[in-house]
PDB file of N, CA and C in Angstrom:
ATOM      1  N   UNK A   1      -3.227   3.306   7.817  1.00  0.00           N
ATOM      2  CA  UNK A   1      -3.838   4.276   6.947  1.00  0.00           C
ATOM      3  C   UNK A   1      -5.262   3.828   6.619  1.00  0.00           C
ATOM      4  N   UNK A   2      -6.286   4.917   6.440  1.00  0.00           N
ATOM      5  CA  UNK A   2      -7.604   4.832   6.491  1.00  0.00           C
ATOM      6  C   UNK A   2      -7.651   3.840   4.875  1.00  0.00           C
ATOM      7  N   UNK A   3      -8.302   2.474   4.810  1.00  0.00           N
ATOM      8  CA  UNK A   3      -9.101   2.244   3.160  1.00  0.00           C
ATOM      9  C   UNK A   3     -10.290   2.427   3.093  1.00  0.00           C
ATOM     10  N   UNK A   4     -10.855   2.788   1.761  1.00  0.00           N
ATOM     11  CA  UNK A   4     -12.399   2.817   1.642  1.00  0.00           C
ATOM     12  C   UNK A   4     -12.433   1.983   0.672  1.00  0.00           C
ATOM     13  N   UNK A   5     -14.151   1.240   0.358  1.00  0.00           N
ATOM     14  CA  UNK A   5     -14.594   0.334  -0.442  1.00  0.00           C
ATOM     15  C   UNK A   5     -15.570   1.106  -1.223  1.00  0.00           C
ATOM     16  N   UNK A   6     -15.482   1.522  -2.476  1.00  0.00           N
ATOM     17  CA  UNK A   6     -16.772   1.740  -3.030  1.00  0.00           C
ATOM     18  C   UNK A   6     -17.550   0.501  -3.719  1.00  0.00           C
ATOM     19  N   UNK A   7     -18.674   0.381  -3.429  1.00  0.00           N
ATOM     20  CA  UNK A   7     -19.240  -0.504  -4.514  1.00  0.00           C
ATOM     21  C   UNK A   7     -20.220  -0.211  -5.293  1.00  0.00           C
ATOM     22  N   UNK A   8     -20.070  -0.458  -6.407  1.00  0.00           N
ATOM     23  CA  UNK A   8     -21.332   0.214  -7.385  1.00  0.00           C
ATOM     24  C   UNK A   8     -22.624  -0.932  -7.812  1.00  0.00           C
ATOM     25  N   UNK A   9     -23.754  -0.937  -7.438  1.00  0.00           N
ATOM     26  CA  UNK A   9     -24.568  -2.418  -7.754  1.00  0.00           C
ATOM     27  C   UNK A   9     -25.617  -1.988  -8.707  1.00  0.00           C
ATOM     28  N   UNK A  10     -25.397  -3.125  -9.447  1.00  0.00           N
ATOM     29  CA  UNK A  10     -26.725  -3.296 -10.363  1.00  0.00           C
ATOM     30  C   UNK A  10     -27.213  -4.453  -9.870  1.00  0.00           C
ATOM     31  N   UNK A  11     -28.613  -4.359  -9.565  1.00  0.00           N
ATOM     32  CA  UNK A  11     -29.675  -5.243  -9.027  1.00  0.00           C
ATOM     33  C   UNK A  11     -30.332  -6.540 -10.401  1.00  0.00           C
ATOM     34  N   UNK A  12     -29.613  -7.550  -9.848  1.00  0.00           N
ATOM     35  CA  UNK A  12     -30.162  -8.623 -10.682  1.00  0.00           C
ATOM     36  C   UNK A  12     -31.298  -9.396 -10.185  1.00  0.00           C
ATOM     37  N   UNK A  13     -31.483  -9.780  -8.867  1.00  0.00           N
ATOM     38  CA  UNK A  13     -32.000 -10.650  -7.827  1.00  0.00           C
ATOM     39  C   UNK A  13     -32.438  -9.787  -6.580  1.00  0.00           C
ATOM     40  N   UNK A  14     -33.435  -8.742  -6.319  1.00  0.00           N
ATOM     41  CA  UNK A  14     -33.638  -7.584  -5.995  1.00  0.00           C
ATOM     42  C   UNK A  14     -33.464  -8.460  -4.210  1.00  0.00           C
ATOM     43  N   UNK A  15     -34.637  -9.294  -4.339  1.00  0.00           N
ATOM     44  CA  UNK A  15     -34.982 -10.704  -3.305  1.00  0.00           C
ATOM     45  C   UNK A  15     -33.276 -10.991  -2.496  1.00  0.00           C
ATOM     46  N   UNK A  16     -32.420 -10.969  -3.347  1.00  0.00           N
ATOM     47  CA  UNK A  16     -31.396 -12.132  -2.962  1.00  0.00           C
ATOM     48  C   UNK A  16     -30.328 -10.875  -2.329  1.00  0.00           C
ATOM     49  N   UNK A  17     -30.454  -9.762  -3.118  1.00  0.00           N
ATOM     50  CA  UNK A  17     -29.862  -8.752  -2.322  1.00  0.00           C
ATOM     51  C   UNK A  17     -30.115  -8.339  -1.045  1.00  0.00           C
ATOM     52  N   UNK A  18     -31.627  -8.359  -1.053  1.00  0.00           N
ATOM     53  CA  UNK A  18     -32.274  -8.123   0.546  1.00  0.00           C
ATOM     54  C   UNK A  18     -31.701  -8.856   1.019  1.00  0.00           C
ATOM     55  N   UNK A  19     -32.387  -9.886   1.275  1.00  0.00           N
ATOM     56  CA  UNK A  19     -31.282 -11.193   2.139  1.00  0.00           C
ATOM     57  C   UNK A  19     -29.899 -10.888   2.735  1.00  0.00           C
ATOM     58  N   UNK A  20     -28.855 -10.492   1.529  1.00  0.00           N
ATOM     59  CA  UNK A  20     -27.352 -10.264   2.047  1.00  0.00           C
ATOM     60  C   UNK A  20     -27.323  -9.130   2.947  1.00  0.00           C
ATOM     61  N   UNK A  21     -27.989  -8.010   2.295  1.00  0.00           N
ATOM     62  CA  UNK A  21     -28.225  -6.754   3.193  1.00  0.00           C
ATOM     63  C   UNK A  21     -28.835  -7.113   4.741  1.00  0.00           C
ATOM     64  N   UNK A  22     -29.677  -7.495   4.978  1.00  0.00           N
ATOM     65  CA  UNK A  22     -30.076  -8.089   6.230  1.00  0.00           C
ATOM     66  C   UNK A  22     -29.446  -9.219   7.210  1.00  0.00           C
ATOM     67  N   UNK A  23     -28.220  -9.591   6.623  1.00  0.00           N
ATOM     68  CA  UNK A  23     -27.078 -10.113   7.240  1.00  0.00           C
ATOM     69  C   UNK A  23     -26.360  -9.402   7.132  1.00  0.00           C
ATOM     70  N   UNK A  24     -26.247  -8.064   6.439  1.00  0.00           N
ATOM     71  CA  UNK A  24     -24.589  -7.546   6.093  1.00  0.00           C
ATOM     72  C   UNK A  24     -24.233  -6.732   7.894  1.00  0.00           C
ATOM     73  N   UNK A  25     -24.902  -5.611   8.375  1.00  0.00           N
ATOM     74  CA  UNK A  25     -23.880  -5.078   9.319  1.00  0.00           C
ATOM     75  C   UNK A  25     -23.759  -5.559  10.596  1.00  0.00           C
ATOM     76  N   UNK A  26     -24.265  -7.440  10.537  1.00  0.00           N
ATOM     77  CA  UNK A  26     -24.024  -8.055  11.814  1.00  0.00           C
ATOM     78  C   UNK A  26     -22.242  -9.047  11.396  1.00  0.00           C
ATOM     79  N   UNK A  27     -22.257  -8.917  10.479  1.00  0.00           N
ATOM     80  CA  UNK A  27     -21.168  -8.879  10.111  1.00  0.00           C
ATOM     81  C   UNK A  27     -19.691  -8.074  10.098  1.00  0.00           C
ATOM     82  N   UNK A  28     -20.599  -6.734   9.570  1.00  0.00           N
ATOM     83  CA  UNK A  28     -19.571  -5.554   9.470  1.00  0.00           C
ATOM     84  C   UNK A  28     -19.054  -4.967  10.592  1.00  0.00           C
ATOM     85  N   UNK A  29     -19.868  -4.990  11.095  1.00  0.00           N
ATOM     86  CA  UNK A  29     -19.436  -4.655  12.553  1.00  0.00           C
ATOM     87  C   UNK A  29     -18.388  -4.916  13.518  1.00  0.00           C
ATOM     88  N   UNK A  30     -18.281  -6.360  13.421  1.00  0.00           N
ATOM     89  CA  UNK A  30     -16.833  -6.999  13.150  1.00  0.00           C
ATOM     90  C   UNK A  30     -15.391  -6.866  13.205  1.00  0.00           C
ATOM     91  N   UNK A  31     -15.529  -5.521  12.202  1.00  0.00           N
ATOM     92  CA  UNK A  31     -14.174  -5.431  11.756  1.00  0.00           C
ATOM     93  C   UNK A  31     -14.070  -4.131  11.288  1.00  0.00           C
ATOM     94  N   UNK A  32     -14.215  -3.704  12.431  1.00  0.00           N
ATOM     95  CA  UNK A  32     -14.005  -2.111  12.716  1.00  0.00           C
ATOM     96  C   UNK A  32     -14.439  -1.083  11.264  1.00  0.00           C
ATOM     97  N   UNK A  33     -15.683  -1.801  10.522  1.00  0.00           N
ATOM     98  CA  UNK A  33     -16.064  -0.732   9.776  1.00  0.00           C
ATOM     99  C   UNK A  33     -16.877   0.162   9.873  1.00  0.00           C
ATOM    100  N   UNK A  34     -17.206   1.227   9.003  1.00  0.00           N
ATOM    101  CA  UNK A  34     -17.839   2.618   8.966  1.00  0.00           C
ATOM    102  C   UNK A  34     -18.605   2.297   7.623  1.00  0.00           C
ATOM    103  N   UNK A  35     -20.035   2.413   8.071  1.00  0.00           N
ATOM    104  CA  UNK A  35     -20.573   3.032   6.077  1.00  0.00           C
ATOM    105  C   UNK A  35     -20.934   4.148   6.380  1.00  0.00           C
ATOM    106  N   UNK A  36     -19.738   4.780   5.101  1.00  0.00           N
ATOM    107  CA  UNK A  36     -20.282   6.035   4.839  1.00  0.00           C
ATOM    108  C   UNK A  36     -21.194   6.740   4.224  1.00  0.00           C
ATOM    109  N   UNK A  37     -21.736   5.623   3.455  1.00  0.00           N
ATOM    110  CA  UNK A  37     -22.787   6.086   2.462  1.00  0.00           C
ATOM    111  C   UNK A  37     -23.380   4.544   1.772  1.00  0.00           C
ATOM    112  N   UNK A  38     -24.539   4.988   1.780  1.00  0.00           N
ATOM    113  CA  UNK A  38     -25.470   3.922   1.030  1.00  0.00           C
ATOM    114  C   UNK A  38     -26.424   4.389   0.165  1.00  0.00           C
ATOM    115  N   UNK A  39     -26.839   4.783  -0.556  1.00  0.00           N
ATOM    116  CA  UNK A  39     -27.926   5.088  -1.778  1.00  0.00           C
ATOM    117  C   UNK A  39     -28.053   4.233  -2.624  1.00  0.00           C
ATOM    118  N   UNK A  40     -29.673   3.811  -2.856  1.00  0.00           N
ATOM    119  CA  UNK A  40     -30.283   3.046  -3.276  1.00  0.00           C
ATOM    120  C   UNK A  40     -30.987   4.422  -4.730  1.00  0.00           C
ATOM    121  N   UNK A  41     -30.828   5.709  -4.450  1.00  0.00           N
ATOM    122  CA  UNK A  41     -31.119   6.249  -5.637  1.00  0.00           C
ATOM    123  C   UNK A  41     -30.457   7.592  -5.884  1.00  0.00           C
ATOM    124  N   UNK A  42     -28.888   7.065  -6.455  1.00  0.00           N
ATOM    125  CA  UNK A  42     -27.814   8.143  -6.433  1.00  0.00           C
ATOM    126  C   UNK A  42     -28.288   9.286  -7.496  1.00  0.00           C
ATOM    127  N   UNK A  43     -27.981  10.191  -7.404  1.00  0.00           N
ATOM    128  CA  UNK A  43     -27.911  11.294  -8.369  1.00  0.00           C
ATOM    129  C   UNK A  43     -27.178  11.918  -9.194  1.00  0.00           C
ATOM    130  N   UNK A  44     -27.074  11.477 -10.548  1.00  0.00           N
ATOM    131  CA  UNK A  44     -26.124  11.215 -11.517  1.00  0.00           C
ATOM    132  C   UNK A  44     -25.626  12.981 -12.001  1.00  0.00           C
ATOM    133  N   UNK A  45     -25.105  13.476 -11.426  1.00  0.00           N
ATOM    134  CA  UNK A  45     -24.833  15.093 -12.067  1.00  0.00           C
ATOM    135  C   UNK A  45     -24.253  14.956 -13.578  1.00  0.00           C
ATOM    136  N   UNK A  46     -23.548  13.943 -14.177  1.00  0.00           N
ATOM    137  CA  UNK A  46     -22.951  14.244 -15.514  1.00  0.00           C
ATOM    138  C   UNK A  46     -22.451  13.040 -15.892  1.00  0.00           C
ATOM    139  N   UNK A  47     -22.950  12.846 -17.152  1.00  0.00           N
ATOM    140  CA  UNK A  47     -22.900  11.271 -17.742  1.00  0.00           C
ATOM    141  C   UNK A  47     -23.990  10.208 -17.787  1.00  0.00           C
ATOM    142  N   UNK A  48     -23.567   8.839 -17.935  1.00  0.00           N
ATOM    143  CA  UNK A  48     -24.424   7.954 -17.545  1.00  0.00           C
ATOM    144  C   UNK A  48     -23.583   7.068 -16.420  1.00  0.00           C
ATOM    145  N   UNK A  49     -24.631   6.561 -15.933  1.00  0.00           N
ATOM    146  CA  UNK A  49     -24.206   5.613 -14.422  1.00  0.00           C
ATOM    147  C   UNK A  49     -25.276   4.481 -14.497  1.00  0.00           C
ATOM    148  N   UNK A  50     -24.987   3.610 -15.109  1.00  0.00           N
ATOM    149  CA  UNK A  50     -26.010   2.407 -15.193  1.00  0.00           C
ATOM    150  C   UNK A  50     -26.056   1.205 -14.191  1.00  0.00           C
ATOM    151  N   UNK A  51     -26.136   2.085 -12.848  1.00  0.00           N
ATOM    152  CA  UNK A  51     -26.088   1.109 -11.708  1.00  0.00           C
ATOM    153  C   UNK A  51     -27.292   1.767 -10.712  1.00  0.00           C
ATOM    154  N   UNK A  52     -27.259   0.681  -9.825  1.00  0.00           N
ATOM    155  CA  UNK A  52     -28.390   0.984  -9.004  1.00  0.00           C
ATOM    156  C   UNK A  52     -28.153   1.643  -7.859  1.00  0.00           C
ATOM    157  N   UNK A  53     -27.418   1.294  -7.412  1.00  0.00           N
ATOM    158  CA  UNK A  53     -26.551   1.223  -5.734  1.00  0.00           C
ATOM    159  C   UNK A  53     -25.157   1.820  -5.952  1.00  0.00           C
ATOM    160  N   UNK A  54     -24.984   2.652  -4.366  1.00  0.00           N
ATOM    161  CA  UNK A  54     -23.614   2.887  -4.268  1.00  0.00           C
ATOM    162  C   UNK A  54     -23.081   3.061  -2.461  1.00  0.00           C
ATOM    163  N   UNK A  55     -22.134   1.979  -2.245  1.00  0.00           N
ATOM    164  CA  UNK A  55     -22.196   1.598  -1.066  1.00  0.00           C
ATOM    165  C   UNK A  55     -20.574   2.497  -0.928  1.00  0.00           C
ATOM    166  N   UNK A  56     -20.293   3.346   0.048  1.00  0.00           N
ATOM    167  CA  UNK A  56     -18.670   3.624   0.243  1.00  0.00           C
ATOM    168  C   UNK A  56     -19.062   3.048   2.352  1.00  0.00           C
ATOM    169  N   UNK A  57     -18.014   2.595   1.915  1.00  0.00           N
ATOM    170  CA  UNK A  57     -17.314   1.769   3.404  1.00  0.00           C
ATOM    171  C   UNK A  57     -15.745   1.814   3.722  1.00  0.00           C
ATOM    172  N   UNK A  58     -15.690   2.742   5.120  1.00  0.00           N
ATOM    173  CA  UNK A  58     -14.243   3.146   5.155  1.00  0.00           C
ATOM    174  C   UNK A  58     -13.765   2.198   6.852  1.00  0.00           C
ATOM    175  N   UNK A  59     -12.425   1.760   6.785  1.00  0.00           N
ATOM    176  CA  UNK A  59     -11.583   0.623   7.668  1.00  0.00           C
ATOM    177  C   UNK A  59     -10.667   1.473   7.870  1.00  0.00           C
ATOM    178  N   UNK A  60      -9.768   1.167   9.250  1.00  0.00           N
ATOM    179  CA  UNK A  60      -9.098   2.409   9.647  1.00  0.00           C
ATOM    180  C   UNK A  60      -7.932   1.381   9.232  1.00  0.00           C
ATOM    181  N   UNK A  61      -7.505   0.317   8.375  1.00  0.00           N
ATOM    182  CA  UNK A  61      -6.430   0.272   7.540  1.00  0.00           C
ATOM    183  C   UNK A  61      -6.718  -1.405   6.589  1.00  0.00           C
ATOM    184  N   UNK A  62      -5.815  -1.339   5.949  1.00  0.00           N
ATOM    185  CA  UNK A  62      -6.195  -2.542   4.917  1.00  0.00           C
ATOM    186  C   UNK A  62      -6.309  -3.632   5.751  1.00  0.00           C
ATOM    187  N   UNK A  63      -5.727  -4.127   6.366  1.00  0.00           N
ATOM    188  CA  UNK A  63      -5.750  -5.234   7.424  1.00  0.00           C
ATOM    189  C   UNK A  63      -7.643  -5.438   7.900  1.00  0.00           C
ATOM    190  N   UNK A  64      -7.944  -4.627   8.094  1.00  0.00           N
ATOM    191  CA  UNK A  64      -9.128  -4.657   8.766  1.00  0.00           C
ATOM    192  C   UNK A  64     -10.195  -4.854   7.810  1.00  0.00           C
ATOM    193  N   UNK A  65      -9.922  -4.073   5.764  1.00  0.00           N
ATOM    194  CA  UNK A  65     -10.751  -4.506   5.084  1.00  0.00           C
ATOM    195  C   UNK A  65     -10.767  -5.810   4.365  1.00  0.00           C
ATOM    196  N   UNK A  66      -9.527  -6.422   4.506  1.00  0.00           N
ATOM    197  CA  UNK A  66      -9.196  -7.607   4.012  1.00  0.00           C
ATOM    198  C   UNK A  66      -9.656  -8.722   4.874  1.00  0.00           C
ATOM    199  N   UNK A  67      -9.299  -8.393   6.336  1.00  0.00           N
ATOM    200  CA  UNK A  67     -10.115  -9.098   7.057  1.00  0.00           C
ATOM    201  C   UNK A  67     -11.767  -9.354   7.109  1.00  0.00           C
ATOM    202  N   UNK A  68     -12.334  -8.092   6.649  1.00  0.00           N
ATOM    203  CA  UNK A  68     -13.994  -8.302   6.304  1.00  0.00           C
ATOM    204  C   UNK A  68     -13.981  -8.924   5.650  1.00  0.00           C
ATOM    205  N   UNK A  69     -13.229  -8.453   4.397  1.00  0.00           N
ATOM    206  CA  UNK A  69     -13.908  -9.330   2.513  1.00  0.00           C
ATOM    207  C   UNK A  69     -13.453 -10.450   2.974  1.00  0.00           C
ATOM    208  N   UNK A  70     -12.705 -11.447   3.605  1.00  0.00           N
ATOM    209  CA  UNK A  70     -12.105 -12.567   3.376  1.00  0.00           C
ATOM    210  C   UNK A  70     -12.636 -13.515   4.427  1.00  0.00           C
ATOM    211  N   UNK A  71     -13.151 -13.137   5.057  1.00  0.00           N
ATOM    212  CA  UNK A  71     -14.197 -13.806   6.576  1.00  0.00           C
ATOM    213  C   UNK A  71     -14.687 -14.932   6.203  1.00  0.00           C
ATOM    214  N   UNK A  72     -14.815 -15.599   6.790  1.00  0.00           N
ATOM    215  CA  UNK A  72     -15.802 -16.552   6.727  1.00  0.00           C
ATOM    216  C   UNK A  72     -16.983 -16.223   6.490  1.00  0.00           C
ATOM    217  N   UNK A  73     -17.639 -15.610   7.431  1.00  0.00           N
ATOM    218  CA  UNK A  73     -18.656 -14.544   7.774  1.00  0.00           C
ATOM    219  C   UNK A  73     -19.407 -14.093   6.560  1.00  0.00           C
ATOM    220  N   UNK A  74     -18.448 -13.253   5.340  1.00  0.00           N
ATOM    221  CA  UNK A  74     -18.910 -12.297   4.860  1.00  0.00           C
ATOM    222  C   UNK A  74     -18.911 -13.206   3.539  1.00  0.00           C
ATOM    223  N   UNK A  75     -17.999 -14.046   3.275  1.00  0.00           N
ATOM    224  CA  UNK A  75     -18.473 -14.836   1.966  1.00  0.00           C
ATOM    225  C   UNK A  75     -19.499 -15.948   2.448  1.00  0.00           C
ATOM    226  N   UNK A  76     -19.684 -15.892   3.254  1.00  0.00           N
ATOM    227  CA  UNK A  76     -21.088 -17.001   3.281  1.00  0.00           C
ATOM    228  C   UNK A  76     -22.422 -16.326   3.022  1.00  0.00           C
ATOM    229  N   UNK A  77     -22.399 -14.998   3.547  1.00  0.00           N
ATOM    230  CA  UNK A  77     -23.827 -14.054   3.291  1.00  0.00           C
ATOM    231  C   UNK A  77     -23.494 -13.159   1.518  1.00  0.00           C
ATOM    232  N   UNK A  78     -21.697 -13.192   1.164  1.00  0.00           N
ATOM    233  CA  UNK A  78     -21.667 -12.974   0.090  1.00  0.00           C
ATOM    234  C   UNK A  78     -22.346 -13.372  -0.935  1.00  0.00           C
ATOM    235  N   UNK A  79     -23.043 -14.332  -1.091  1.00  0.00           N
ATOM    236  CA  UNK A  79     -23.073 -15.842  -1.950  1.00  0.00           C
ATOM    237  C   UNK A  79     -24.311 -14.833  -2.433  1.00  0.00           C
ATOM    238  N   UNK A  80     -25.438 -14.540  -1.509  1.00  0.00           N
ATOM    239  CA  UNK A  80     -26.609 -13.716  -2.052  1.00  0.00           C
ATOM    240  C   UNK A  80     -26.072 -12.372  -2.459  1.00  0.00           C
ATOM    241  N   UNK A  81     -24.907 -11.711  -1.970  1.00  0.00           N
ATOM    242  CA  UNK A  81     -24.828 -10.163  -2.267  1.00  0.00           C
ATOM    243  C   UNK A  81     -24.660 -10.400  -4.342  1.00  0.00           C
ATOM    244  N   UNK A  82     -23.932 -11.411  -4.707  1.00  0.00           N
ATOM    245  CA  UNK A  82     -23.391 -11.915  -6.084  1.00  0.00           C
ATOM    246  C   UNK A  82     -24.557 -12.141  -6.615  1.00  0.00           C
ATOM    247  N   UNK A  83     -25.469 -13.503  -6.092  1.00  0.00           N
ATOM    248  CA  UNK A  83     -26.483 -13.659  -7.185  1.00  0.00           C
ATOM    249  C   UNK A  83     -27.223 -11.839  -7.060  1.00  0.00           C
ATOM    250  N   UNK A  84     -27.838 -11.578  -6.377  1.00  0.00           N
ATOM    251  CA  UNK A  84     -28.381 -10.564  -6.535  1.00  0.00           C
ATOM    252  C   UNK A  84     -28.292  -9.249  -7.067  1.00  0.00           C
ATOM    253  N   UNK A  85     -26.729  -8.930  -6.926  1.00  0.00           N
ATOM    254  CA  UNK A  85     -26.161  -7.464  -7.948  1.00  0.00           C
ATOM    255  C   UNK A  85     -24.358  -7.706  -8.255  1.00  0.00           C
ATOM    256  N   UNK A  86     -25.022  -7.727  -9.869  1.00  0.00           N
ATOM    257  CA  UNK A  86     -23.230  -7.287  -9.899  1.00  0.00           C
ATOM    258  C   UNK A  86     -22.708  -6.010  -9.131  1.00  0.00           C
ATOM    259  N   UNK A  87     -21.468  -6.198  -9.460  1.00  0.00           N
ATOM    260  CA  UNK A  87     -20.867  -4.715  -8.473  1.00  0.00           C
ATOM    261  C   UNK A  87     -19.757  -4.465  -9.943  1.00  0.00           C
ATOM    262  N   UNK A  88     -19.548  -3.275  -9.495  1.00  0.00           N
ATOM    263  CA  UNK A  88     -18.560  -2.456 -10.333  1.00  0.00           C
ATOM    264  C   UNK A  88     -17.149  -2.415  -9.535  1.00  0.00           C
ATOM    265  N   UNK A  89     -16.182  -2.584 -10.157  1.00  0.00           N
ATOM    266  CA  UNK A  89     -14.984  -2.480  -8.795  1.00  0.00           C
ATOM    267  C   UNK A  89     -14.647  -1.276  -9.348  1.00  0.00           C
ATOM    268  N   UNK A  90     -13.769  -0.545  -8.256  1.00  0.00           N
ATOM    269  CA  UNK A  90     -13.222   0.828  -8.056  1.00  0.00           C
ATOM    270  C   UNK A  90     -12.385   0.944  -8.615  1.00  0.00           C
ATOM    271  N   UNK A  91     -11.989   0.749  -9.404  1.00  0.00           N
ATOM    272  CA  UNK A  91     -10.660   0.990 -11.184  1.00  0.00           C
ATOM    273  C   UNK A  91     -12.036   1.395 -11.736  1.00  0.00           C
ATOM    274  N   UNK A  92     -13.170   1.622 -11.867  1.00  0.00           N
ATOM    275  CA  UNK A  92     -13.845   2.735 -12.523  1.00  0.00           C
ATOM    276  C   UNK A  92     -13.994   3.602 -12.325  1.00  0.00           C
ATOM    277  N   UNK A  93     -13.407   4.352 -10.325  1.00  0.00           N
ATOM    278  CA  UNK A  93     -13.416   5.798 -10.478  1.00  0.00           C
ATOM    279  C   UNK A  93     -12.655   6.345 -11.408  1.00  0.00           C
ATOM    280  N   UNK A  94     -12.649   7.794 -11.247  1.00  0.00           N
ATOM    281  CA  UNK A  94     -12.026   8.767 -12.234  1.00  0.00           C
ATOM    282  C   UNK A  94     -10.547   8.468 -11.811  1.00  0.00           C
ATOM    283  N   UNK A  95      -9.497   8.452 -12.771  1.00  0.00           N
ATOM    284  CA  UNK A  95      -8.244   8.245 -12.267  1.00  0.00           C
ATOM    285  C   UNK A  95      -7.076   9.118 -11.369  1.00  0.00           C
ATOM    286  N   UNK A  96      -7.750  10.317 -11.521  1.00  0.00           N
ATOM    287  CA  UNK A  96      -7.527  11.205 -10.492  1.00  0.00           C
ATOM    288  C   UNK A  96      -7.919  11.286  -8.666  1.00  0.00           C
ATOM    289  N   UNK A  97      -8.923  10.401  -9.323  1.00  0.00           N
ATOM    290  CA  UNK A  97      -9.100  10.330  -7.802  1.00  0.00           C
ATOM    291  C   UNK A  97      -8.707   9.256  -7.045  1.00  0.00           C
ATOM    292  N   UNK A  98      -8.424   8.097  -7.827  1.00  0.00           N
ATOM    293  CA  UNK A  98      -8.338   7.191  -8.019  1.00  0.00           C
ATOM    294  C   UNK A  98      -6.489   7.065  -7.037  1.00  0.00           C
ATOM    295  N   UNK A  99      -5.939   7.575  -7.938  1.00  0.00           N
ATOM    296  CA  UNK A  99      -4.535   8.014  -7.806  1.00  0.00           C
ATOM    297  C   UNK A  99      -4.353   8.284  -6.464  1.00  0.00           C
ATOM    298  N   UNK A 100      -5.492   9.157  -5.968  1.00  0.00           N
ATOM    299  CA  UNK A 100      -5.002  10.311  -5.095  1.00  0.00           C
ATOM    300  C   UNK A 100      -5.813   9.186  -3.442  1.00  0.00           C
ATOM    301  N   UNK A 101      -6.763   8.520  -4.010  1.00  0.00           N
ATOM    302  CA  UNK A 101      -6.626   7.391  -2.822  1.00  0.00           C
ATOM    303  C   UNK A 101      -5.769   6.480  -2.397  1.00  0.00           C
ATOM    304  N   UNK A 102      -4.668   6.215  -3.795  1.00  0.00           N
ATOM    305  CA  UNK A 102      -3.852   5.091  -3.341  1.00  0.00           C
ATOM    306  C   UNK A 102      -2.126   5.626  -2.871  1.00  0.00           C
ATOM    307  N   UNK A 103      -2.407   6.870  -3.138  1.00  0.00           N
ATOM    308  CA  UNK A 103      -1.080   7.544  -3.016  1.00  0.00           C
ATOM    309  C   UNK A 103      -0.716   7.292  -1.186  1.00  0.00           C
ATOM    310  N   UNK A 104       0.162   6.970  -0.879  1.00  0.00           N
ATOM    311  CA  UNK A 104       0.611   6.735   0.600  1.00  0.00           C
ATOM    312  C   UNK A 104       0.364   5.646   1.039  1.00  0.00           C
ATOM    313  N   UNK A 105      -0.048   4.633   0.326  1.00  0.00           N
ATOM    314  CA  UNK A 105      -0.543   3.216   0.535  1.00  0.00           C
ATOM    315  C   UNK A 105       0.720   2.057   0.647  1.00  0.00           C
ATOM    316  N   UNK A 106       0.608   1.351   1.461  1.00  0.00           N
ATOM    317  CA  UNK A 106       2.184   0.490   1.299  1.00  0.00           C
ATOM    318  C   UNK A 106       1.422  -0.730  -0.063  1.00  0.00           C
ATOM    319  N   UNK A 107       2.929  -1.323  -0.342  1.00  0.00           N
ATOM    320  CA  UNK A 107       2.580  -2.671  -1.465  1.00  0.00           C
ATOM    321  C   UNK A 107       0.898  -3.061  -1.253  1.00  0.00           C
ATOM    322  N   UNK A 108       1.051  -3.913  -0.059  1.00  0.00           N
ATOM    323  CA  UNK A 108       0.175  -4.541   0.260  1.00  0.00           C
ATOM    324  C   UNK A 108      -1.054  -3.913   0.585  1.00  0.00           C
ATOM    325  N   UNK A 109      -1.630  -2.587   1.194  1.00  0.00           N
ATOM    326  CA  UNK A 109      -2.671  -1.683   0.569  1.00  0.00           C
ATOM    327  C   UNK A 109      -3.247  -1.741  -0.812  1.00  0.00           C
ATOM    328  N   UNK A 110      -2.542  -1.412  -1.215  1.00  0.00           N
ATOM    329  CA  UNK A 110      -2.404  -0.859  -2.961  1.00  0.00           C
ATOM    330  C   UNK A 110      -3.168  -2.392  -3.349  1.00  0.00           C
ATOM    331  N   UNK A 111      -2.396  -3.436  -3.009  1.00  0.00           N
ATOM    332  CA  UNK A 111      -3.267  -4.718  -4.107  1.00  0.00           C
ATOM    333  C   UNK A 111      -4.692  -5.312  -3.263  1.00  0.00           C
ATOM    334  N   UNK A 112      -4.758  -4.846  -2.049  1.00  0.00           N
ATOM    335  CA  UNK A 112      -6.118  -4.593  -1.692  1.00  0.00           C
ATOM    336  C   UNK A 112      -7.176  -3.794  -2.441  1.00  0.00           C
ATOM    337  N   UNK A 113      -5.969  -2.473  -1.714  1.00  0.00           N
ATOM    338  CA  UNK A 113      -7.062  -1.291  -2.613  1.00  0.00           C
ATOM    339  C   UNK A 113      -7.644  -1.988  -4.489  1.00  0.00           C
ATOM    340  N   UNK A 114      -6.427  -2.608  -4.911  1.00  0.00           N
ATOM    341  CA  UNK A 114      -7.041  -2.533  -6.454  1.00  0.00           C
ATOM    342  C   UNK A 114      -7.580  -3.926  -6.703  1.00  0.00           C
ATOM    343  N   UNK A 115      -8.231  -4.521  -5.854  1.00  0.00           N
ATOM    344  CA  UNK A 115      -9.054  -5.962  -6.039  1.00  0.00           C
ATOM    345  C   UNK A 115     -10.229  -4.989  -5.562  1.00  0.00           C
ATOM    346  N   UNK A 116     -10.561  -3.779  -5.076  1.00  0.00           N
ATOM    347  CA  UNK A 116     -11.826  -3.452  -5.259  1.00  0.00           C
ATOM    348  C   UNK A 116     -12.293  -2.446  -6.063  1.00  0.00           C
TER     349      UNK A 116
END
């Protein structure tokens, strides 16, 4: 089953983010991912959104996103993605939608899906 990653960034270390970004899709590539979206200047229709960035990245099953996040690879170029922007994890979408991504997910999906 398809997972997606949203990540939401606030830019601490603008410098240190570049960096990770300019290692990130020799990495990603890897492990059979897709970005679906990247904006560096999202458009807030309703509310506040006090982040900078919004990265969605979809794996054609958990295996394959667990295998990215957990790489060797990806926590070594991680090290700058951290100093440079916190991230928001995805227990802040809306819970409806939220729901409706994890619905059909086995155990082990699901505690993927909710470490991001």
């Amino acid at each position: 089953m398809t997972v997606y990653i949203v990540a939401q960034l606030k830019f601490s270390e603008r410098a240190r983010y570049d960096r990770y970004q300019a290692r990130f899709f020799d990495v990603f590539r890897q492990f059979n991912g897709k970005l679906l979206a990247a904006d560096d200047k999202p458009v807030v229709l309703e509310g506040d959104w006090p982040r900078d960035k919004i990265v969605m990245m979809e794996f054609p099953d958990a295996a394959s996103a667990n295998a990215f996040h957990e790489s060797p690879e990806y926590q070594e170029i991680a090290i700058d993605r951290k100093a440079g922007a916190g991230r928001r994890r995805a227990d802040g979408a809306r819970p409806a939608l939220r729901a409706g991504l994890r619905r059909g997910l086995s155990g082990r999906e699901r505690r993927l899906f909710d470490r991001f």
